[in-house]
C-alpha atoms as a PDB file:
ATOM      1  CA  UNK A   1      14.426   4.889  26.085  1.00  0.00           C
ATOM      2  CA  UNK A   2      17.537   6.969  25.034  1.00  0.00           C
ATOM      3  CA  UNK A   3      16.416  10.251  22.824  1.00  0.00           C
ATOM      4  CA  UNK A   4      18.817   9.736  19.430  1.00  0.00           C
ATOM      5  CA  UNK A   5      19.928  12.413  17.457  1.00  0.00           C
ATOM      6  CA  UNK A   6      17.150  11.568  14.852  1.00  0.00           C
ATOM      7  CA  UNK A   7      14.171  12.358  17.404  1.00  0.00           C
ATOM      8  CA  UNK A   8      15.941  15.425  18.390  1.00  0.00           C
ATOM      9  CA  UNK A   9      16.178  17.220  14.738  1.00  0.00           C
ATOM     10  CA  UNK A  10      12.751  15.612  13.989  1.00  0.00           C
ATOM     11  CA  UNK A  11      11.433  17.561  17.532  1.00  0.00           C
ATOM     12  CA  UNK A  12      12.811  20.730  16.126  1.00  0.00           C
ATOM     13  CA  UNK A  13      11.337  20.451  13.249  1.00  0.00           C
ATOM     14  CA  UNK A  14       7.731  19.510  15.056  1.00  0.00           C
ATOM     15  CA  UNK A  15       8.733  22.876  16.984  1.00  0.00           C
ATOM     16  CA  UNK A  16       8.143  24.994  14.090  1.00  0.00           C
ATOM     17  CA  UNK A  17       5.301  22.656  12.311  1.00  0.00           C
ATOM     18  CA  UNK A  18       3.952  20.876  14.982  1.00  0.00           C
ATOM     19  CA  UNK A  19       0.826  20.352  12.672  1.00  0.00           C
ATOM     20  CA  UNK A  20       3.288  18.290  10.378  1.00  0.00           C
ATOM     21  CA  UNK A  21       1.609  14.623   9.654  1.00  0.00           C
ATOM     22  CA  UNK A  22       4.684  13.579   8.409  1.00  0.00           C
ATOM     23  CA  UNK A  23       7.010  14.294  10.827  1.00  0.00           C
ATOM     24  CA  UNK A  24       4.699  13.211  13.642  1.00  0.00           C
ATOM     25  CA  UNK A  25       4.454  10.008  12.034  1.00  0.00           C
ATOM     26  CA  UNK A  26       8.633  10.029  11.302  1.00  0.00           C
ATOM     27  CA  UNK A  27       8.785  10.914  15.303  1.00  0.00           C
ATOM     28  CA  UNK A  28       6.707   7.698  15.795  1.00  0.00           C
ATOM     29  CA  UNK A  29       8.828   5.335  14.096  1.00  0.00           C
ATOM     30  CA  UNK A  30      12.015   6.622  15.462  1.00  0.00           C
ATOM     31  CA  UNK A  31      10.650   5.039  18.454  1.00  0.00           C
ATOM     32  CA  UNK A  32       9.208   1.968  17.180  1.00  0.00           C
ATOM     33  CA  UNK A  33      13.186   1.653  15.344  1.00  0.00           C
ATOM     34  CA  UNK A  34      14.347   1.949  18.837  1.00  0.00           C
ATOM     35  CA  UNK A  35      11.883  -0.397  20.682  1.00  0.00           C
ATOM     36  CA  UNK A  36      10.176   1.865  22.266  1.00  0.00           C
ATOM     37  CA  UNK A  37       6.538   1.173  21.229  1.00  0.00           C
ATOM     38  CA  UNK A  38       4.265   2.859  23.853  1.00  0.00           C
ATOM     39  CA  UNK A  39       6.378   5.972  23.165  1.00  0.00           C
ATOM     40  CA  UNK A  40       5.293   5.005  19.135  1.00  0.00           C
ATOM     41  CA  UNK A  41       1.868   4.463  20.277  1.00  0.00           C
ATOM     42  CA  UNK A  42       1.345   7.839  22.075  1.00  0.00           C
ATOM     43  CA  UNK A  43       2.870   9.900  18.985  1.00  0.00           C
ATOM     44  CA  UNK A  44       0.742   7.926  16.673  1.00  0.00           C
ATOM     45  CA  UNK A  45      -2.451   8.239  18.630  1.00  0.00           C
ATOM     46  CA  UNK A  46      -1.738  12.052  19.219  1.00  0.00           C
ATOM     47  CA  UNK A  47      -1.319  12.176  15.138  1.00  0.00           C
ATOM     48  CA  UNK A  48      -4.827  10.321  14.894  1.00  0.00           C
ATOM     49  CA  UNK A  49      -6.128  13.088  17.064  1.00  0.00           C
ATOM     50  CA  UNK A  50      -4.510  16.174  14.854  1.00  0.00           C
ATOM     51  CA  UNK A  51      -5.667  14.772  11.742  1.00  0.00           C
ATOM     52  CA  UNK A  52      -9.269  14.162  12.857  1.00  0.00           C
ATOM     53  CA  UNK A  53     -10.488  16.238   9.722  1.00  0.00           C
ATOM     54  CA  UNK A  54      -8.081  14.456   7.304  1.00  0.00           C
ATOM     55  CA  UNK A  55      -6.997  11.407   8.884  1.00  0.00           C
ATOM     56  CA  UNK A  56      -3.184  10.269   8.728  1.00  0.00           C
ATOM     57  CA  UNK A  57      -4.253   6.480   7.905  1.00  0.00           C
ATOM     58  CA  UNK A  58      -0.645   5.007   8.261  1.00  0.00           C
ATOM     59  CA  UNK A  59      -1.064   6.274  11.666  1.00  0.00           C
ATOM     60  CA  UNK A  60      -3.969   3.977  12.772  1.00  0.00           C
ATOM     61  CA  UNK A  61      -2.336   0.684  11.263  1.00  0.00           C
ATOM     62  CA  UNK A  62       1.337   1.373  12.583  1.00  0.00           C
ATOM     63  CA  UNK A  63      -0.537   2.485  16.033  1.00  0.00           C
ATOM     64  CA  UNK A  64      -2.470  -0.873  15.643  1.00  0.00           C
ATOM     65  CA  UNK A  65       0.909  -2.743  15.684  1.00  0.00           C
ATOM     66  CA  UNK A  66       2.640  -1.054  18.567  1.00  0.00           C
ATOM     67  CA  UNK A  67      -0.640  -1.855  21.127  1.00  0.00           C
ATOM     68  CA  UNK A  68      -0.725  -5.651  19.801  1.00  0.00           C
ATOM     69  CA  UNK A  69       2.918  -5.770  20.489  1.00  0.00           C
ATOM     70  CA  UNK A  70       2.924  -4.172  23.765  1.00  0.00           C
ATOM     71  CA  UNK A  71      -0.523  -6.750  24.304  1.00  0.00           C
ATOM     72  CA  UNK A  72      -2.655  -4.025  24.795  1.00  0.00           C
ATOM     73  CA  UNK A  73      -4.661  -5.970  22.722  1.00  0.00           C
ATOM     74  CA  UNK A  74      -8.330  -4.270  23.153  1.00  0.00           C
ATOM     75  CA  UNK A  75      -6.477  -0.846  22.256  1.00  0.00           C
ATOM     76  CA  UNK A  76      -5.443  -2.184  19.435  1.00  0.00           C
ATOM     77  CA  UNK A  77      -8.488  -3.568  18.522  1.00  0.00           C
ATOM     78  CA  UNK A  78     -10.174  -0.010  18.850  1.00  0.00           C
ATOM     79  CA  UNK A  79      -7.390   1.828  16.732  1.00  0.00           C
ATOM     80  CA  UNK A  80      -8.065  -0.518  14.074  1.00  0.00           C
ATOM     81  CA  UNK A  81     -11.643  -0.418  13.587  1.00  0.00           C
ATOM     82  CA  UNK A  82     -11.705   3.130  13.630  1.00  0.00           C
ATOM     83  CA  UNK A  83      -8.505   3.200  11.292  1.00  0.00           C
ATOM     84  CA  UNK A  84     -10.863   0.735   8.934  1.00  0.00           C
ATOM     85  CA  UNK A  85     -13.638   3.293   8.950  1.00  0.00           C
ATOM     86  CA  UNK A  86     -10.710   6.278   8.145  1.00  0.00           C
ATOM     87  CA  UNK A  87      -9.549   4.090   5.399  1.00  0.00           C
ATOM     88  CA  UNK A  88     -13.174   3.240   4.108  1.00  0.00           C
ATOM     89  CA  UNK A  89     -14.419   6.797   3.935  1.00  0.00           C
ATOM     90  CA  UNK A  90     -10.819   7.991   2.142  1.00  0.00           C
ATOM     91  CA  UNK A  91     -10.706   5.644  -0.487  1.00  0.00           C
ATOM     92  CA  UNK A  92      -8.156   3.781   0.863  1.00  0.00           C
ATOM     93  CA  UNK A  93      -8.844   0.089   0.290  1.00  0.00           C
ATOM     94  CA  UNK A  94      -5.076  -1.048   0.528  1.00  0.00           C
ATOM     95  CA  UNK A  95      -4.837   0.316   4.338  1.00  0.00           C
ATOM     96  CA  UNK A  96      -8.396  -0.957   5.003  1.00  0.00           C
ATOM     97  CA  UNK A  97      -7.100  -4.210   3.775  1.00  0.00           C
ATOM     98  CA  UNK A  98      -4.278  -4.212   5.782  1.00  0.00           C
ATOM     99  CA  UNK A  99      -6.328  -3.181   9.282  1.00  0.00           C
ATOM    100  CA  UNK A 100      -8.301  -5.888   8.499  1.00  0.00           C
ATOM    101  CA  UNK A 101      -5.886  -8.478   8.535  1.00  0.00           C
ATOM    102  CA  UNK A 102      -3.900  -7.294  11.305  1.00  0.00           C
ATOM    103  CA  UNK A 103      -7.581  -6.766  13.772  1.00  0.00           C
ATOM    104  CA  UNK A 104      -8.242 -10.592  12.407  1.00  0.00           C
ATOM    105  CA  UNK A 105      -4.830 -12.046  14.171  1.00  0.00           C
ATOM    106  CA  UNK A 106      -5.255  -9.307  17.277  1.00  0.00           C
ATOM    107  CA  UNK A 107      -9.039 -10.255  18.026  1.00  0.00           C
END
């Protein structure tokens, strides 16, 4: 897929905070805006891996969707149950929620 002008400021940004949950995540749906979703699904699961210690929990449902719509169906599965657990331990009840629904139609 074509690099757009968005990705490229975002990347410069990442160049100078590449610890930056937020951009990471912006970086990811650039490419998910553009069709590109295993390029969205390798951001987003390099973003799971950064924020081991404080998980990015958008990143696990959002990663969830790309995989189930490239039919990479058992990595989705996997992203999800492990974004459920993220969610779980944080608080997070809406995102569990959400994981949960999406794993249901995926499984």
């Amino acid at each position: 897929m074509a690099r757009t002008p968005r990705m490229a400021q975002i990347e410069a940004m990442l160049a100078d905070d590449p610890d930056d949950a937020f951009l990471r995540y912006g970086l990811a749906m650039e490419h998910a805006s553009c069709g590109d979703d295993a390029e969205c699904a390798n951001v987003l699961r390099d973003l799971i891996v950064r924020t081991a210690a404080q998980p990015y929990i958008p990143a696990f449902l959002m990663c969830g969707q790309a995989l189930a719509r490239l039919d990479r169906t058992d990595e989705a599965c996997s992203v999800l149950r492990h974004g459920i657990e993220a969610a779980r331990a944080s608080g997070d009840t809406h995102a569990m929620g959400e994981m949960q629904g999406l794993l249901a139609s995926v499984e």
